[in-house]
Protein backbone atom coordinates (compact mmCIF):
# COMPACT_ATOMS: atom_id res chain seq x y z
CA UNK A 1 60.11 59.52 53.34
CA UNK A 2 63.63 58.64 53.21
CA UNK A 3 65.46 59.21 56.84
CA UNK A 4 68.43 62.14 56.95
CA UNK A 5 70.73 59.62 57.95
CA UNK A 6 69.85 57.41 54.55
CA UNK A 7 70.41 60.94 52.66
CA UNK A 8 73.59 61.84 53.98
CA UNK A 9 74.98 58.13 53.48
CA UNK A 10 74.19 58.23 49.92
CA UNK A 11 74.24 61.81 49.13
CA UNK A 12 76.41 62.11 45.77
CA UNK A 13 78.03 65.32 47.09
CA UNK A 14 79.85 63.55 50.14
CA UNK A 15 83.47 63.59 50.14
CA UNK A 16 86.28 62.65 52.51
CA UNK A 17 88.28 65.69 54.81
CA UNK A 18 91.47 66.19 52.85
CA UNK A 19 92.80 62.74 51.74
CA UNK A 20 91.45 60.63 54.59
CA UNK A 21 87.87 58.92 53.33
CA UNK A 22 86.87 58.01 56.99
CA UNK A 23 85.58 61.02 57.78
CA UNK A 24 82.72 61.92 55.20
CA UNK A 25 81.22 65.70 54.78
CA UNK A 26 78.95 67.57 53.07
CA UNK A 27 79.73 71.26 51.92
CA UNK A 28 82.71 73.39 51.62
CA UNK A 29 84.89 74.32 55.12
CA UNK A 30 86.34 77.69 55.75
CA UNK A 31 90.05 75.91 56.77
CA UNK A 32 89.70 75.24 53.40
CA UNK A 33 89.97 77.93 52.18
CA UNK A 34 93.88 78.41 50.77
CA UNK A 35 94.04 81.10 47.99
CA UNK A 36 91.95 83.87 46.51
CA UNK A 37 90.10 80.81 44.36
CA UNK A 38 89.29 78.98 47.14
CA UNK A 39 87.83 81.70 49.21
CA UNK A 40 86.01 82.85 45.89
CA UNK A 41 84.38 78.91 45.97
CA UNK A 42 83.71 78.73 49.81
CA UNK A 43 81.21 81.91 49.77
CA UNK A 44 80.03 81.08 45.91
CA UNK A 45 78.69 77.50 47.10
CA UNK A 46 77.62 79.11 50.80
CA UNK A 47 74.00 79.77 50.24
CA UNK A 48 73.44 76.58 48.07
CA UNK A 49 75.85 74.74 51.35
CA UNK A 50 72.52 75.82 53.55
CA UNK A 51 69.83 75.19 51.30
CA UNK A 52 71.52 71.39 50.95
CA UNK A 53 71.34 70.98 54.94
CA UNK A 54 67.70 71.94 54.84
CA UNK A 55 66.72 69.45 51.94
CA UNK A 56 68.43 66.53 53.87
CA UNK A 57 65.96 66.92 57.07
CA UNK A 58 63.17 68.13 54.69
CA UNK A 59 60.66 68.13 56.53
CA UNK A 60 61.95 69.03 59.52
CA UNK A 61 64.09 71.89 60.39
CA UNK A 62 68.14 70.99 60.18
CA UNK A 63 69.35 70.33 63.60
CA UNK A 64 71.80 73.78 62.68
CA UNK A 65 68.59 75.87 61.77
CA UNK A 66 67.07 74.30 65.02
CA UNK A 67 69.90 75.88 67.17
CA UNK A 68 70.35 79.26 65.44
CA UNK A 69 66.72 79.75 65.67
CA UNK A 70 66.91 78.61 69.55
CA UNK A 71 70.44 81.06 69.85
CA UNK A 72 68.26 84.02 68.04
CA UNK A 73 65.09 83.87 70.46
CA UNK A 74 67.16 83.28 73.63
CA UNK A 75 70.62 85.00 73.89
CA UNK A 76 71.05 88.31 73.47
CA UNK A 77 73.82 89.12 70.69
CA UNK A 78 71.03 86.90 68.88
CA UNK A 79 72.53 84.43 65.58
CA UNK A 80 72.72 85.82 62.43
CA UNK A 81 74.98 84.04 59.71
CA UNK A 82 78.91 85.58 60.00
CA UNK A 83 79.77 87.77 57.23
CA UNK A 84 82.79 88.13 55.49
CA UNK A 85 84.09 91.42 53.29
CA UNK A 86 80.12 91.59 52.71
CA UNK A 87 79.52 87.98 51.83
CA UNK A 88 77.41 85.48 53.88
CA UNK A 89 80.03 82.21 55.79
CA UNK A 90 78.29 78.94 55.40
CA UNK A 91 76.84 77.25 58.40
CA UNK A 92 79.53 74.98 58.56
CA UNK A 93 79.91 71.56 57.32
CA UNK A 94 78.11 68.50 57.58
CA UNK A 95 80.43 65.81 58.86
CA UNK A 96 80.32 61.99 59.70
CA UNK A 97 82.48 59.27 60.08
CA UNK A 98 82.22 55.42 59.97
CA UNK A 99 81.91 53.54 63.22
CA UNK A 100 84.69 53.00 65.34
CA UNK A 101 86.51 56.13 64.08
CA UNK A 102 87.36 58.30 66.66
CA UNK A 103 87.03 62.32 66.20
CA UNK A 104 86.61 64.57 69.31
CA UNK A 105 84.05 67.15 68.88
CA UNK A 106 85.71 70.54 67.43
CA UNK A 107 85.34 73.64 65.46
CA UNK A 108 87.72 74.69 62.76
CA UNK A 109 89.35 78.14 62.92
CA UNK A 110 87.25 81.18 60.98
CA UNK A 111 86.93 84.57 59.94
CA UNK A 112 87.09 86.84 63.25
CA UNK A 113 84.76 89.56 62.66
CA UNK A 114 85.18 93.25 63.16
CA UNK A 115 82.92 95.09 65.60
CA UNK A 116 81.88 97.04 62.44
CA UNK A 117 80.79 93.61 60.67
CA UNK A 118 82.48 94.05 57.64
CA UNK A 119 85.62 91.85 58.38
């Protein structure tokens, strides 16, 4: 069995953020998102963004699967995936850096739903 870590290393769809090839991800991040095209790609590749998280820790359960399933069972709004306009947000992105490169912890501004869920 090859380890997650090995995966993600070598995995042929790792890129850099933007122009800087320090910091490595996997999948497709909302602040991406910059035109009509853009936002047509992040919720196209979405679904296939998840499925690729849960192949890398195959057999285990993706540390992000771990904690919606923990955030579903224990709070009370529960987890479920944010939707946009009707169409499923990915999980967010897989990212790593090279030692010694320094990157505080953060989340990247999203989609704010509506309290009808259709936002």
């Amino acid at each position: 069995m090859t380890s997650a870590h090995g995966q993600l290393v070598d995995h042929p769809d790792k890129g850099g953020l933007s122009k800087d090839t320090t910091f490595q991800r996997i999948g497709f991040a909302h602040s991406e998102i910059s035109d009509d095209a853009s936002r047509e790609r992040y919720h196209s590749e979405a679904r296939d963004n998840i499925q690729r998280m849960r192949d890398l820790f195959s057999p285990y359960a993706s540390p992000s699967d771990t904690l919606r399933l923990l955030l579903e069972e224990t709070w009370n709004p529960g987890a479920s995936l944010l939707s946009v306009e009707g169409r499923k947000a990915f999980i967010g992105i897989c990212r790593f850096q090279d030692q010694g490169v320094d990157l505080n912890p953060h989340t990247d501004p999203g989609t704010q739903p509506s309290l009808d869920g259709r936002t």
